[in-house]
Protein backbone atom coordinates (compact mmCIF):
# COMPACT_ATOMS: atom_id res chain seq x y z
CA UNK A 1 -60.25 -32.17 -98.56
CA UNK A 2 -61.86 -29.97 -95.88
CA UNK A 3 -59.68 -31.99 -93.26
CA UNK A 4 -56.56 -30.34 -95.00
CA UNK A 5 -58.12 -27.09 -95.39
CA UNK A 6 -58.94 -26.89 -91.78
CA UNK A 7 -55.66 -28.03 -90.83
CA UNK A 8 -53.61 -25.76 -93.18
CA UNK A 9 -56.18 -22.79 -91.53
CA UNK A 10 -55.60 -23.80 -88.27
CA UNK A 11 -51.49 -23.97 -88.92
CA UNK A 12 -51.39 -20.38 -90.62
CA UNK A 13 -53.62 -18.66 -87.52
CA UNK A 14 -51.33 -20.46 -85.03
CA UNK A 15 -48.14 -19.14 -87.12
CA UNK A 16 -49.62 -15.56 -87.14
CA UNK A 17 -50.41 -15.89 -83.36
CA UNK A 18 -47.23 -17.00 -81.87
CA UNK A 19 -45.63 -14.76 -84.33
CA UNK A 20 -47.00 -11.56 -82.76
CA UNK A 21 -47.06 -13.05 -79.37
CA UNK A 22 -43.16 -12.80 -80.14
CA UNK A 23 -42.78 -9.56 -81.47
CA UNK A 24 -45.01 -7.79 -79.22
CA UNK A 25 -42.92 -9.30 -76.15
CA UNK A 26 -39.60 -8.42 -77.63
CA UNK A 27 -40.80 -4.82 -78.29
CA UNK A 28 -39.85 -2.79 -75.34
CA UNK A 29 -40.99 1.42 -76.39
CA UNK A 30 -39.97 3.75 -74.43
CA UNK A 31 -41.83 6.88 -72.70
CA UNK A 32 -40.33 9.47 -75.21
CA UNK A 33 -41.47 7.09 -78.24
CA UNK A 34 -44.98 6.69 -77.18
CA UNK A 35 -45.48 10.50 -75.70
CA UNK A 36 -46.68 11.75 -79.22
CA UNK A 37 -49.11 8.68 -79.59
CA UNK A 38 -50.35 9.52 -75.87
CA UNK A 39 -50.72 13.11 -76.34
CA UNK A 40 -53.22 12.05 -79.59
CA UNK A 41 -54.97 9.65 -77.31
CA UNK A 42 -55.30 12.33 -73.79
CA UNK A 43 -54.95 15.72 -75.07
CA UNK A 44 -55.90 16.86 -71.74
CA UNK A 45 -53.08 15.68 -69.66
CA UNK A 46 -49.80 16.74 -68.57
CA UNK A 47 -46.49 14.98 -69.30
CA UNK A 48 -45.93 13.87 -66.03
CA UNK A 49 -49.53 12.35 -66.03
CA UNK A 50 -48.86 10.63 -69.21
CA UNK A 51 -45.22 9.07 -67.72
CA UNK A 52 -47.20 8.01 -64.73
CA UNK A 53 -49.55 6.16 -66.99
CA UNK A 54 -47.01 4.77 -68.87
CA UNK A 55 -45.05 3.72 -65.96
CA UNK A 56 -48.35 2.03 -64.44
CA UNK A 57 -48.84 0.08 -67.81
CA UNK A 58 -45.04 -1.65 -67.51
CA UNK A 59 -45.51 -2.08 -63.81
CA UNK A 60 -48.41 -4.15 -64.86
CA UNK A 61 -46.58 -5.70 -67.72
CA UNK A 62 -47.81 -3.56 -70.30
CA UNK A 63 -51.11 -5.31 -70.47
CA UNK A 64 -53.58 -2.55 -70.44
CA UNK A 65 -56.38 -5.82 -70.40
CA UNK A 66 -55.29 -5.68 -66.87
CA UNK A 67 -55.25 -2.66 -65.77
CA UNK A 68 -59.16 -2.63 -67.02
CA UNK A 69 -59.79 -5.21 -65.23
CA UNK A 70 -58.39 -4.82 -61.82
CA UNK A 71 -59.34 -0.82 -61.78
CA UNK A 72 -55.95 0.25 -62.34
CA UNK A 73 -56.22 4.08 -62.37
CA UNK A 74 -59.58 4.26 -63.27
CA UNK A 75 -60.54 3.82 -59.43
CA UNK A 76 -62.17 7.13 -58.23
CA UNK A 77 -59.68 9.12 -55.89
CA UNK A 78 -56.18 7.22 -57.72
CA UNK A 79 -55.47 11.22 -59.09
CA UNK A 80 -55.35 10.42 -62.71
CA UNK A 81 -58.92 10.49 -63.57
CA UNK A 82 -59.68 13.75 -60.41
CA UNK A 83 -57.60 15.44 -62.75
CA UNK A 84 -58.94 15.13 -65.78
């Protein structure tokens, strides 16, 4: 009995998994979608700092995770964060 359940669990988070990995590489926004969403998140910064950003995310793939972890524009003297 717990066999199944563990199984059926295991099946349904797999599903769910590969089901966003899909739809999260299939969705492709664009700079004028996300600008609203970006101006919520950085109040303080221009357009053009914002399409930078955004242009540094899907030069990196779009995986921000990245970005964190290599530095990305969060190095001191890369002009995004001097700004600020």
């Amino acid at each position: 009995m717990k066999k199944k359940l563990w199984i059926s669990l295991g099946a349904i988070v797999l599903t769910l998994g590969i089901g966003t990995a899909v739809y999260a590489a299939d969705t492709n926004s664009s700079f004028q979608q996300m600008l609203p969403s970006m101006k919520q998140m950085h109040p303080k910064l221009t357009d053009q700092q914002l399409e930078k950003m955004h242009n540094a995310c899907q030069q990196q793939g779009g995986n921000a995770g990245t970005m964190m972890k290599s530095g990305g524009m969060m190095k001191s003297g890369s002009g995004m964060m001097n700004s600020i």
